[in-house]
PDB file of N, CA and C in Angstrom:
ATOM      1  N   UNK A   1      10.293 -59.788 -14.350  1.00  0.00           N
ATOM      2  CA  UNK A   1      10.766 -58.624 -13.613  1.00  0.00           C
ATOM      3  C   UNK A   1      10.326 -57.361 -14.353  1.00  0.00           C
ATOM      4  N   UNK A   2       9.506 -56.425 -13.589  1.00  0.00           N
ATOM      5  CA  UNK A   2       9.209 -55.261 -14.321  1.00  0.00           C
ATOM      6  C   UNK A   2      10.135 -54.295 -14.195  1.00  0.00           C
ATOM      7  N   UNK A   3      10.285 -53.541 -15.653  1.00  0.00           N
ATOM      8  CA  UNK A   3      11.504 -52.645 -15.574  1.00  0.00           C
ATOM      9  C   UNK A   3      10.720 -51.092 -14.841  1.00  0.00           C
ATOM     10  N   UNK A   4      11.991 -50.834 -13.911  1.00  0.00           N
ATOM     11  CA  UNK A   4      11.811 -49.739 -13.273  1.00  0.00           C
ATOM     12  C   UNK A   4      10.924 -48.476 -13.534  1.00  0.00           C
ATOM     13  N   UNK A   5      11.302 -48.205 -14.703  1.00  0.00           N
ATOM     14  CA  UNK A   5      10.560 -47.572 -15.614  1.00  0.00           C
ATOM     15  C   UNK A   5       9.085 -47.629 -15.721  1.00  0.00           C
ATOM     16  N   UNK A   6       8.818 -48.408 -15.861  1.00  0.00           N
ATOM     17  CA  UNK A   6       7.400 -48.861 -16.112  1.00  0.00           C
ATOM     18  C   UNK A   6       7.138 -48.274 -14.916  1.00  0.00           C
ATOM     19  N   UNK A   7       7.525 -48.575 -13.820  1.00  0.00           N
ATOM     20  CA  UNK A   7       6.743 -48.360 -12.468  1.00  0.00           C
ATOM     21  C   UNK A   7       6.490 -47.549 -12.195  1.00  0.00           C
ATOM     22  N   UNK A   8       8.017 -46.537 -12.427  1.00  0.00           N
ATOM     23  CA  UNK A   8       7.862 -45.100 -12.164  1.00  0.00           C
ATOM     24  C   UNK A   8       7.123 -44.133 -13.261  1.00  0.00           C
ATOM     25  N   UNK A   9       6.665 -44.753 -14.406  1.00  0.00           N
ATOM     26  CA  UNK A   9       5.890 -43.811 -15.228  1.00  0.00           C
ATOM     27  C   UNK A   9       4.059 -44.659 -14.790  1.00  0.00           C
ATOM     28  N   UNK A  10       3.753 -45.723 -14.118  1.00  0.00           N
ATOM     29  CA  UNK A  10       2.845 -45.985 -13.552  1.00  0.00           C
ATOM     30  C   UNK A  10       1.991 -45.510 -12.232  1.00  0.00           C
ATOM     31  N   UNK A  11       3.251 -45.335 -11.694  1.00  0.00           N
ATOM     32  CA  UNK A  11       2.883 -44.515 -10.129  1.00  0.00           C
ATOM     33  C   UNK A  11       2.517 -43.526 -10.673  1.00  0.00           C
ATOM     34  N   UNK A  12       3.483 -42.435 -11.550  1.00  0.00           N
ATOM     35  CA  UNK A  12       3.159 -40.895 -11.526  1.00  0.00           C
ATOM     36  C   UNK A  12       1.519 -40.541 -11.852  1.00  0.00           C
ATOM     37  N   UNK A  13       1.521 -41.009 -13.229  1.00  0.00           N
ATOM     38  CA  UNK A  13       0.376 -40.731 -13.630  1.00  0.00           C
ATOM     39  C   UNK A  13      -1.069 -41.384 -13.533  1.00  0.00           C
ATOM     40  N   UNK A  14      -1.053 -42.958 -12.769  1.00  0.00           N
ATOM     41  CA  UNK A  14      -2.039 -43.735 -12.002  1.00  0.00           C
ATOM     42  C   UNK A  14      -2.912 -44.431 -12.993  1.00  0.00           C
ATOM     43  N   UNK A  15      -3.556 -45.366 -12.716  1.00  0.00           N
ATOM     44  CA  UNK A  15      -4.429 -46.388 -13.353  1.00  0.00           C
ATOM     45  C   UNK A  15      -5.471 -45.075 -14.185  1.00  0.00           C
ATOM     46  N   UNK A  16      -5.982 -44.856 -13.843  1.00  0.00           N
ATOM     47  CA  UNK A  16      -6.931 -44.003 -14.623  1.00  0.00           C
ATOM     48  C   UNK A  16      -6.658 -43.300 -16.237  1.00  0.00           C
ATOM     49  N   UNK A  17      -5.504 -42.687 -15.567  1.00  0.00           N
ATOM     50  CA  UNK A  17      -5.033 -41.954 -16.844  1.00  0.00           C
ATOM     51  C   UNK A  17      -4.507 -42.720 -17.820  1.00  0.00           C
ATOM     52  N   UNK A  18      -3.533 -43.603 -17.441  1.00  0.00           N
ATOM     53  CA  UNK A  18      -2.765 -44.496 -18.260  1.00  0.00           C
ATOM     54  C   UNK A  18      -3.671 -45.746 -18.850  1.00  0.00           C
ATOM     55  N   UNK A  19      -4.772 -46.457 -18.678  1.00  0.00           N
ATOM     56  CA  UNK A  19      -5.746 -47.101 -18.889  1.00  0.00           C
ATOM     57  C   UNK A  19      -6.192 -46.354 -19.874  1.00  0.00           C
ATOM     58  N   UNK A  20      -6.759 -45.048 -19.961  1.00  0.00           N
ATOM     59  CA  UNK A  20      -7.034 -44.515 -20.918  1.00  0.00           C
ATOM     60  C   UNK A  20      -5.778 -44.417 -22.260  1.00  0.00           C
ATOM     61  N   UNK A  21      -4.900 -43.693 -21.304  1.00  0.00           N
ATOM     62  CA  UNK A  21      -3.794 -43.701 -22.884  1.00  0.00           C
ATOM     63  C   UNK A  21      -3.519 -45.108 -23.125  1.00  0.00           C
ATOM     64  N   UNK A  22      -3.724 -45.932 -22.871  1.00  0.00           N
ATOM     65  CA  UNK A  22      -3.552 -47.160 -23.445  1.00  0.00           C
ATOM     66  C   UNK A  22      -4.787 -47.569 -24.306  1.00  0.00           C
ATOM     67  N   UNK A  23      -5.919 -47.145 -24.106  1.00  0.00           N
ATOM     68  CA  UNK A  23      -7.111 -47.336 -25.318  1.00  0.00           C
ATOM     69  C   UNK A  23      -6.505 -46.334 -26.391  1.00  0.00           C
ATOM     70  N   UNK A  24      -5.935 -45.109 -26.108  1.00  0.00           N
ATOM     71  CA  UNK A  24      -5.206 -44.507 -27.033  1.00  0.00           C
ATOM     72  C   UNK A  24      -4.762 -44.878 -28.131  1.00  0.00           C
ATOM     73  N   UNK A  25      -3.667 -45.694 -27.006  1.00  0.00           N
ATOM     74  CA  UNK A  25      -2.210 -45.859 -27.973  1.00  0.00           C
ATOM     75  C   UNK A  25      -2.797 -47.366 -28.883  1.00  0.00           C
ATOM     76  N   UNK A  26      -3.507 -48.247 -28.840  1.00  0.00           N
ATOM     77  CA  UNK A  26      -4.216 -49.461 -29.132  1.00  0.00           C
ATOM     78  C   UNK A  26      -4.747 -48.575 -30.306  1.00  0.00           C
ATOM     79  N   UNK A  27      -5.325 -47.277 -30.456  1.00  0.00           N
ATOM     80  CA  UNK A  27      -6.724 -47.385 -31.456  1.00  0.00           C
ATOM     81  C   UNK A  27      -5.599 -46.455 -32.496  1.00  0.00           C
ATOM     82  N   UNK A  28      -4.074 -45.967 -31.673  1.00  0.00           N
ATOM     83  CA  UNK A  28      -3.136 -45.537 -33.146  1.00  0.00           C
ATOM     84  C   UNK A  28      -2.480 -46.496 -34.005  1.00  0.00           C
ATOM     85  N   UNK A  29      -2.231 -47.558 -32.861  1.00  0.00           N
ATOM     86  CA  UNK A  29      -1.548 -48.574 -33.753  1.00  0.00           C
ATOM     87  C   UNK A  29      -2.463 -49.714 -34.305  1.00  0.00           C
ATOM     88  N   UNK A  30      -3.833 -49.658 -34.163  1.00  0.00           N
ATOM     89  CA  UNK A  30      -5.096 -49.984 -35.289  1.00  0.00           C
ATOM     90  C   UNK A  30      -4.327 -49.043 -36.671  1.00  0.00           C
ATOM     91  N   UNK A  31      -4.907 -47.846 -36.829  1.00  0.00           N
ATOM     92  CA  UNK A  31      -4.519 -46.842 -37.639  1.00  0.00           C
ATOM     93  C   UNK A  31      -3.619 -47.271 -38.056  1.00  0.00           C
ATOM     94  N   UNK A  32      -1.964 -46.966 -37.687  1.00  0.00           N
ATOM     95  CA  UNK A  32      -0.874 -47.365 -38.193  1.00  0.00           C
ATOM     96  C   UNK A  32      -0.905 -48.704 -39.163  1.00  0.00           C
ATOM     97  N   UNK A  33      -1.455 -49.677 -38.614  1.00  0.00           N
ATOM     98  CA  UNK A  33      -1.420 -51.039 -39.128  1.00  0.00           C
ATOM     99  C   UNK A  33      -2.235 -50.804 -40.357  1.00  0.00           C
ATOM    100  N   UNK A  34      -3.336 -50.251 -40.280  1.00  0.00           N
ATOM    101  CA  UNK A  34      -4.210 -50.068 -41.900  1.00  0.00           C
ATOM    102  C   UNK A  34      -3.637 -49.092 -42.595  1.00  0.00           C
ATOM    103  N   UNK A  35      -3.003 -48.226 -42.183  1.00  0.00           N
ATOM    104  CA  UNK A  35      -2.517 -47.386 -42.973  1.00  0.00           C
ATOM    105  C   UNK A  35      -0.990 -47.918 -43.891  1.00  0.00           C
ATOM    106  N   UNK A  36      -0.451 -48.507 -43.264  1.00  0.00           N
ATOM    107  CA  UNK A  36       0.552 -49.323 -43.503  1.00  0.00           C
ATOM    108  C   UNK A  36       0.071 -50.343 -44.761  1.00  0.00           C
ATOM    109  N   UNK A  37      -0.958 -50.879 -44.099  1.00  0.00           N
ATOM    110  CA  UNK A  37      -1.318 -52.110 -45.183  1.00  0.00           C
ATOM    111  C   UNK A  37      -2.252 -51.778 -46.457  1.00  0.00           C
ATOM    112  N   UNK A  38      -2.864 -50.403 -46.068  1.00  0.00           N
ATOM    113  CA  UNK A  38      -3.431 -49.883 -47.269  1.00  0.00           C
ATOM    114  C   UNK A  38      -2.578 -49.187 -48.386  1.00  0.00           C
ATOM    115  N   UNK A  39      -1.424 -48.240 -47.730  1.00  0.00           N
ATOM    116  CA  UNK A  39      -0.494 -47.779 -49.039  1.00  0.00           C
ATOM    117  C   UNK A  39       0.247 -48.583 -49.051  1.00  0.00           C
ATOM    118  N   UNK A  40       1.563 -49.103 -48.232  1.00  0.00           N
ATOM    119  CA  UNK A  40       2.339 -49.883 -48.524  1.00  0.00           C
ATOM    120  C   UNK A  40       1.900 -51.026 -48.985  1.00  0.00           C
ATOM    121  N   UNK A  41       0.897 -51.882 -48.761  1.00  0.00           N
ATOM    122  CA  UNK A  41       0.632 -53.158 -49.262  1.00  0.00           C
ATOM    123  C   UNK A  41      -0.591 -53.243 -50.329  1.00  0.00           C
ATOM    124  N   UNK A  42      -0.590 -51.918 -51.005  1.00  0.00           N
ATOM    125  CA  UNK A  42      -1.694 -51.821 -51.719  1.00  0.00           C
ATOM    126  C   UNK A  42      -2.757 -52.557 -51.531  1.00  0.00           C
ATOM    127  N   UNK A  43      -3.471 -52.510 -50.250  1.00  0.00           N
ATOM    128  CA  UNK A  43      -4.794 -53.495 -49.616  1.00  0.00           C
ATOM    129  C   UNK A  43      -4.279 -54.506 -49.345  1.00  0.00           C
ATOM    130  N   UNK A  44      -2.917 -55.066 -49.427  1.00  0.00           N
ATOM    131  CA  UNK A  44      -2.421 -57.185 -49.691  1.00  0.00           C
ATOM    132  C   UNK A  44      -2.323 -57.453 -50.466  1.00  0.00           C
ATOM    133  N   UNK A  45      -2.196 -56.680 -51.279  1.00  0.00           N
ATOM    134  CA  UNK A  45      -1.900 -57.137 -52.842  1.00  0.00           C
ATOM    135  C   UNK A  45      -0.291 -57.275 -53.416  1.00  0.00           C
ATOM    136  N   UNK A  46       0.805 -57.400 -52.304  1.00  0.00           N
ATOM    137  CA  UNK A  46       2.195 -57.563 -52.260  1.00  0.00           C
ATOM    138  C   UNK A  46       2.476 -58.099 -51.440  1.00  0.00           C
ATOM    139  N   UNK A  47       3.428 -58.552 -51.648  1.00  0.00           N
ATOM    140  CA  UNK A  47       4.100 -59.813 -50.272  1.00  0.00           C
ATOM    141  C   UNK A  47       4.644 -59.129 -49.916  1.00  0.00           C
ATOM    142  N   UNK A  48       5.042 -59.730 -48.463  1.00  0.00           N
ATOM    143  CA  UNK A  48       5.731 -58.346 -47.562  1.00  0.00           C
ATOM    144  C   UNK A  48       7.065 -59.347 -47.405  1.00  0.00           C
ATOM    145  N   UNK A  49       7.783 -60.259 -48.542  1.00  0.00           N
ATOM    146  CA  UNK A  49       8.752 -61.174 -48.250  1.00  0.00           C
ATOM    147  C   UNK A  49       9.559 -60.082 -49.225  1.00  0.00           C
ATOM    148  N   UNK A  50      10.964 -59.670 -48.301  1.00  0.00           N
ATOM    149  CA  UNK A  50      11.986 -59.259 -48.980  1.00  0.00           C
ATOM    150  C   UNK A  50      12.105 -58.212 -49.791  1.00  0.00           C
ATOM    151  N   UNK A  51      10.841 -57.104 -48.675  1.00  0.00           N
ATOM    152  CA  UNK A  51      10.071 -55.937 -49.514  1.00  0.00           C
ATOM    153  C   UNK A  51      11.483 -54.905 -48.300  1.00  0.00           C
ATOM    154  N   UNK A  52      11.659 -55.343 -47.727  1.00  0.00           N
ATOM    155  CA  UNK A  52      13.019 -53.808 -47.028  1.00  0.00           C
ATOM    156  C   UNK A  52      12.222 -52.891 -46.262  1.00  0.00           C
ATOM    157  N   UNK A  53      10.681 -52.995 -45.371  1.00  0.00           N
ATOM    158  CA  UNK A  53      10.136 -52.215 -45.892  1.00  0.00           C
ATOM    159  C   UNK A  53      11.056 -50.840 -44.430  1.00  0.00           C
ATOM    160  N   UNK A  54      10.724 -48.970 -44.551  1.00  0.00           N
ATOM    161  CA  UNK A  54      11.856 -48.864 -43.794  1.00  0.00           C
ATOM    162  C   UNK A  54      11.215 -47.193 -44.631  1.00  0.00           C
ATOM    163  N   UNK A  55      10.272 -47.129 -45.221  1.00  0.00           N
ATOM    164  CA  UNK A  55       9.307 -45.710 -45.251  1.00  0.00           C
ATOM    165  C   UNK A  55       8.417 -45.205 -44.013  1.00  0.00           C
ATOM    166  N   UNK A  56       7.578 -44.377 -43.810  1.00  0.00           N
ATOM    167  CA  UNK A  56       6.974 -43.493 -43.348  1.00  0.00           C
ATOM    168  C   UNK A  56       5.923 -44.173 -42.121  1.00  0.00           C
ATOM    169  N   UNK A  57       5.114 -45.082 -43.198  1.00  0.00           N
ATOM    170  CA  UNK A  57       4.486 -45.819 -42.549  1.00  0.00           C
ATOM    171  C   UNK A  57       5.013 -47.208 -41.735  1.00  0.00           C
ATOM    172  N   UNK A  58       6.368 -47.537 -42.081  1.00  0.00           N
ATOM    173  CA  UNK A  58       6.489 -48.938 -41.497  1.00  0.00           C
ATOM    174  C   UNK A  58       7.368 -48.079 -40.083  1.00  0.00           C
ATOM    175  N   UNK A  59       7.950 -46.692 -40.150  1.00  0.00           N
ATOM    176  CA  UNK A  59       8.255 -46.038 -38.851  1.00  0.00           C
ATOM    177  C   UNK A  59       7.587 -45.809 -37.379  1.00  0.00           C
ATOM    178  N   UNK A  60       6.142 -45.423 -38.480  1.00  0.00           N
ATOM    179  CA  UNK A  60       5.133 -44.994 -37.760  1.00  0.00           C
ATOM    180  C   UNK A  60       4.437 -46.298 -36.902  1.00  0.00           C
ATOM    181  N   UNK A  61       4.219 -47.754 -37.826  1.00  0.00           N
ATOM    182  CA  UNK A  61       3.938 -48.992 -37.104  1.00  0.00           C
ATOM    183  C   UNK A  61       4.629 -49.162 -35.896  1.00  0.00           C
ATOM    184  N   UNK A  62       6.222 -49.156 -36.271  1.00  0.00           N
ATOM    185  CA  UNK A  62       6.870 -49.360 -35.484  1.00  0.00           C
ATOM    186  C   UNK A  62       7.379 -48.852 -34.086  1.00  0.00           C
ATOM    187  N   UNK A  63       6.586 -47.645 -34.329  1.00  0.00           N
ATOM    188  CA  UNK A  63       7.001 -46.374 -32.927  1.00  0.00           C
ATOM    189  C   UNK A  63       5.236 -46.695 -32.312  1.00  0.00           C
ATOM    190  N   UNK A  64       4.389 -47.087 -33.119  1.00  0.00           N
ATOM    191  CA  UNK A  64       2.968 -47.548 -32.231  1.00  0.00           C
ATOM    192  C   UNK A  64       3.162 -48.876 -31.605  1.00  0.00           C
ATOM    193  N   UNK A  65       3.647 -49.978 -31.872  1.00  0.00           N
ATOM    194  CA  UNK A  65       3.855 -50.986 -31.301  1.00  0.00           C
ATOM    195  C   UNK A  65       4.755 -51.312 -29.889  1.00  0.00           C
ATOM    196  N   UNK A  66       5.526 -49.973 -30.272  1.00  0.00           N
ATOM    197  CA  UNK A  66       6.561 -49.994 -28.854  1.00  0.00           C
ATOM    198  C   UNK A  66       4.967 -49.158 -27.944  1.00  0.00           C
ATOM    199  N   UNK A  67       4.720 -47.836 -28.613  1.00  0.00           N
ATOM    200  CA  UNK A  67       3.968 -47.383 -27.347  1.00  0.00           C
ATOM    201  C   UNK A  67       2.846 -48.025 -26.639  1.00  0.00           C
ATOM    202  N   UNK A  68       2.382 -49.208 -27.641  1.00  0.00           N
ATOM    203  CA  UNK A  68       1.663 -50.164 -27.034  1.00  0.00           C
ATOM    204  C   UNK A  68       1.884 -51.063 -25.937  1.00  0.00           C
ATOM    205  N   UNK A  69       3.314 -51.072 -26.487  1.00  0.00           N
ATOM    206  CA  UNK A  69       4.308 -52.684 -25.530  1.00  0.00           C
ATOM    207  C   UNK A  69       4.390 -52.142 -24.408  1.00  0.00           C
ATOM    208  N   UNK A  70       4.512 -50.634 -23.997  1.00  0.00           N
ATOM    209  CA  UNK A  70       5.030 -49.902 -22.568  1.00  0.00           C
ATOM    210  C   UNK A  70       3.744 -49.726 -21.877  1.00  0.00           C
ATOM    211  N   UNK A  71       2.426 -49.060 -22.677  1.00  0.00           N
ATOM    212  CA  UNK A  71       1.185 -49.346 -22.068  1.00  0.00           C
ATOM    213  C   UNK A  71       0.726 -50.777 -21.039  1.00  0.00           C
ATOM    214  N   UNK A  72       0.983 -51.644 -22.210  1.00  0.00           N
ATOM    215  CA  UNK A  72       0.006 -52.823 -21.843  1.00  0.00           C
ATOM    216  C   UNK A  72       1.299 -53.670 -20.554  1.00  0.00           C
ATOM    217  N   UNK A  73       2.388 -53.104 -20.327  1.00  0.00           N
ATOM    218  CA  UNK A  73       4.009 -53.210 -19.357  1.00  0.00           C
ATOM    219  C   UNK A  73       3.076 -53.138 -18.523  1.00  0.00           C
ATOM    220  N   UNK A  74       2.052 -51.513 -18.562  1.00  0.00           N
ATOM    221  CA  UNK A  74       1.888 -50.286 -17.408  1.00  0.00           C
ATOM    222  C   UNK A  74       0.674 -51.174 -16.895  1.00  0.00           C
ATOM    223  N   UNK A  75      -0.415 -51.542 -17.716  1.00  0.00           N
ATOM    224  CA  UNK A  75      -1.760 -52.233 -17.335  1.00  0.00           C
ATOM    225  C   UNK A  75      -1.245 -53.655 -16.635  1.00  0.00           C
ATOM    226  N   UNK A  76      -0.157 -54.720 -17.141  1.00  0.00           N
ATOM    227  CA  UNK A  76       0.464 -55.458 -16.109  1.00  0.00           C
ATOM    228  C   UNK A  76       0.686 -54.729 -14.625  1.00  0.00           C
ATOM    229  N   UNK A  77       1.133 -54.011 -14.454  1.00  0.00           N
ATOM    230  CA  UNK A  77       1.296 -53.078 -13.249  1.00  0.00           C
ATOM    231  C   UNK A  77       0.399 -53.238 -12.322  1.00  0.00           C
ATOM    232  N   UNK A  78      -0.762 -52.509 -12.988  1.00  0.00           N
ATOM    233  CA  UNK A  78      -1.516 -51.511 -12.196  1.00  0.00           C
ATOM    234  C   UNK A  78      -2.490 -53.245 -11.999  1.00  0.00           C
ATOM    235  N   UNK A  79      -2.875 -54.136 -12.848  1.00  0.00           N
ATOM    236  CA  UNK A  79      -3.406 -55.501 -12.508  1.00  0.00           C
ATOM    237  C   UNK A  79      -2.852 -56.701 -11.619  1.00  0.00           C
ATOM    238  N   UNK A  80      -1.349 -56.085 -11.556  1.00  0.00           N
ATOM    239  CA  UNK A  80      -0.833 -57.382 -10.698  1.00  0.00           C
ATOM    240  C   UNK A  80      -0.748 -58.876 -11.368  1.00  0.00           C
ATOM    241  N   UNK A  81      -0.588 -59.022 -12.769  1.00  0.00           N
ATOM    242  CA  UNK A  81      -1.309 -59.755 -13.294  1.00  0.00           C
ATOM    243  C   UNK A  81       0.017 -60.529 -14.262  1.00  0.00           C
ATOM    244  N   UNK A  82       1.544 -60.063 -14.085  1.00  0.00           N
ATOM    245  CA  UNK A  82       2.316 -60.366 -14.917  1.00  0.00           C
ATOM    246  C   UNK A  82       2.312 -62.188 -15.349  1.00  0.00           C
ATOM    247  N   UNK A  83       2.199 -62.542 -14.350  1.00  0.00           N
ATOM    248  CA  UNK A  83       2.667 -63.941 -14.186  1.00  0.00           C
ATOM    249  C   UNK A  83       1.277 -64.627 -14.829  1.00  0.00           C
ATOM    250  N   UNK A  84       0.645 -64.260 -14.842  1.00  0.00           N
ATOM    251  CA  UNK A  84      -1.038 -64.815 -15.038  1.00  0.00           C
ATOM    252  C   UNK A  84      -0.838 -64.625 -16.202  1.00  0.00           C
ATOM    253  N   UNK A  85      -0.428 -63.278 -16.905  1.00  0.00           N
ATOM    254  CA  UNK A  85      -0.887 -62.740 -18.269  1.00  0.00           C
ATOM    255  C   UNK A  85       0.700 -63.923 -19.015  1.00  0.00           C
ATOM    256  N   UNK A  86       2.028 -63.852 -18.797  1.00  0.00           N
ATOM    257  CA  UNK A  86       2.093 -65.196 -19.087  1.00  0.00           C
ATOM    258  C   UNK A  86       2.150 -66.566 -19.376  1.00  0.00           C
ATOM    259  N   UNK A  87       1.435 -66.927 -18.515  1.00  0.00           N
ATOM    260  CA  UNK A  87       0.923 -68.535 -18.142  1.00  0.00           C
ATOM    261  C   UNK A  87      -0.367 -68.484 -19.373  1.00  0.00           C
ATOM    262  N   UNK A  88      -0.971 -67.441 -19.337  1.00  0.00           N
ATOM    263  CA  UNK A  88      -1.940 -67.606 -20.855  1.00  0.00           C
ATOM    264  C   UNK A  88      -1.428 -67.373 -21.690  1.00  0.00           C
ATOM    265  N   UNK A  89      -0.101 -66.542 -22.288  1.00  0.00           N
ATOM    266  CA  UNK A  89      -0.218 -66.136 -23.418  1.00  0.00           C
ATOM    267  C   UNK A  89       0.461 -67.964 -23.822  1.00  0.00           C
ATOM    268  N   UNK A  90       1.622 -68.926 -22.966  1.00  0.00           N
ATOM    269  CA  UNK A  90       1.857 -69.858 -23.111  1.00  0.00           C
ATOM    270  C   UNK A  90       1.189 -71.001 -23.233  1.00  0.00           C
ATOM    271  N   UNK A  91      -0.148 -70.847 -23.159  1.00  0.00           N
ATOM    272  CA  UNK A  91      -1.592 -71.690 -23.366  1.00  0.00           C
ATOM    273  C   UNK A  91      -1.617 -71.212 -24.570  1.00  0.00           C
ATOM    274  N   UNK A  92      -1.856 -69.978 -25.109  1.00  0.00           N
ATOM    275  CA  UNK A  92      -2.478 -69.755 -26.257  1.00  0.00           C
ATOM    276  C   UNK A  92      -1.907 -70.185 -27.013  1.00  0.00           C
ATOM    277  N   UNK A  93      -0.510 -70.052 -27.184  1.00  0.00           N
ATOM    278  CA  UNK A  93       0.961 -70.248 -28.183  1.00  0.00           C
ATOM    279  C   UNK A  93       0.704 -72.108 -28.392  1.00  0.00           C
ATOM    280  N   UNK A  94       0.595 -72.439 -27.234  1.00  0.00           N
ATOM    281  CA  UNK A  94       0.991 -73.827 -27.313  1.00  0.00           C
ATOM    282  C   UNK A  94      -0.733 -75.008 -28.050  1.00  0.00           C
ATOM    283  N   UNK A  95      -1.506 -73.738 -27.780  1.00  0.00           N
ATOM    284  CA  UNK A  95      -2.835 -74.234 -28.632  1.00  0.00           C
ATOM    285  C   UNK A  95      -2.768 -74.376 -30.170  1.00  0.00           C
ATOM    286  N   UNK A  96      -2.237 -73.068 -30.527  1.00  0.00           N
ATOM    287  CA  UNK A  96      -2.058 -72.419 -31.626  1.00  0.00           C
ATOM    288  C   UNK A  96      -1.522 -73.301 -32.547  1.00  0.00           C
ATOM    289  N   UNK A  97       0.005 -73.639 -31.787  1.00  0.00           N
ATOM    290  CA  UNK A  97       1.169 -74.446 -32.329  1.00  0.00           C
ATOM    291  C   UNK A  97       0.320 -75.843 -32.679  1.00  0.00           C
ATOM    292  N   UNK A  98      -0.206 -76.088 -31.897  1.00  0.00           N
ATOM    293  CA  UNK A  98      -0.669 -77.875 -31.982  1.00  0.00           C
ATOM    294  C   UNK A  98      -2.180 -78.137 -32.964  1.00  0.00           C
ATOM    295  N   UNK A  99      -2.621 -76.554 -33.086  1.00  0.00           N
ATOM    296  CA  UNK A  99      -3.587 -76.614 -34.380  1.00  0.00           C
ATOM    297  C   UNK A  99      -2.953 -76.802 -35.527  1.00  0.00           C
ATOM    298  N   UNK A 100      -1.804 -75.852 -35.514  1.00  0.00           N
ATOM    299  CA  UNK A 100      -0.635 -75.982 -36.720  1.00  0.00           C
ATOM    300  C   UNK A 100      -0.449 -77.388 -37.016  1.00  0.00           C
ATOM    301  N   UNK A 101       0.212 -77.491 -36.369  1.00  0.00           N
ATOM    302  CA  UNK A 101       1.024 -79.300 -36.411  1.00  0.00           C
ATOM    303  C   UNK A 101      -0.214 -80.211 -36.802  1.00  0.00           C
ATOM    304  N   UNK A 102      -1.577 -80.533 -36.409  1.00  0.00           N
ATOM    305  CA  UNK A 102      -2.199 -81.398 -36.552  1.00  0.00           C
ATOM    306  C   UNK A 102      -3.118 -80.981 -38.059  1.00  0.00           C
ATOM    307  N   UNK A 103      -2.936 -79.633 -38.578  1.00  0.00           N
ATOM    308  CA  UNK A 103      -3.068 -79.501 -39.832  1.00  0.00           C
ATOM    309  C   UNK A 103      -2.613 -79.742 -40.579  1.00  0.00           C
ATOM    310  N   UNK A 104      -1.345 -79.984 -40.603  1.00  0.00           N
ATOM    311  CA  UNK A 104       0.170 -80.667 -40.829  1.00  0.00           C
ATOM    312  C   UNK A 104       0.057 -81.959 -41.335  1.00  0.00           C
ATOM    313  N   UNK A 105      -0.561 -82.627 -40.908  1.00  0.00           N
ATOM    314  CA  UNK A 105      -0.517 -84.268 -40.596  1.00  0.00           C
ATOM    315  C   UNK A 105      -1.404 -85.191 -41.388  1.00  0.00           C
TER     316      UNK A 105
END
């Protein structure tokens, strides 16, 4: 079920525009994510187990990932594509999982 929201910030501003701010919002939360992992994780050179993390950059991840999640809501929309784009992501998961497991073994 798509939330209302989505729809009504889909209609207003239309496939065009929002397609674009969604390459946008994708190439900040690239950014965010390296920027994150370059100061906070000094390149990977710290585990991120039981680090609290809750500074500047893990805000900034975190406010790009939502504006991503409402984009790619909006590109479900405008594709018609909700049900499809689940039925794969549950292929992928369940590929994924069973590479796991048989590495496992």
């Amino acid at each position: 079920m798509v939330d209302e929201r989505i729809l009504c910030i889909a209609n207003e501003y239309g496939y065009d525009a929002q397609s674009r701010q969604c390459i946008e919002e994708m190439a900040e939360l690239t950014q965010a994510i390296n920027k994150f992992w370059r100061k906070q994780l000094r390149c990977g050179k710290v585990s991120l187990e039981g680090a609290g993390f809750r500074n500047e950059e893990y805000q900034n991840l975190v406010e790009e990932i939502a504006d991503v999640e409402i984009m790619l809501e909006q590109m479900k929309v405008f594709m018609d594509c909700e049900d499809a784009v689940t039925e794969v992501v549950e292929e992928k998961l369940k590929r994924q999982i069973d590479r796991i497991t048989k590495g496992k073994a």
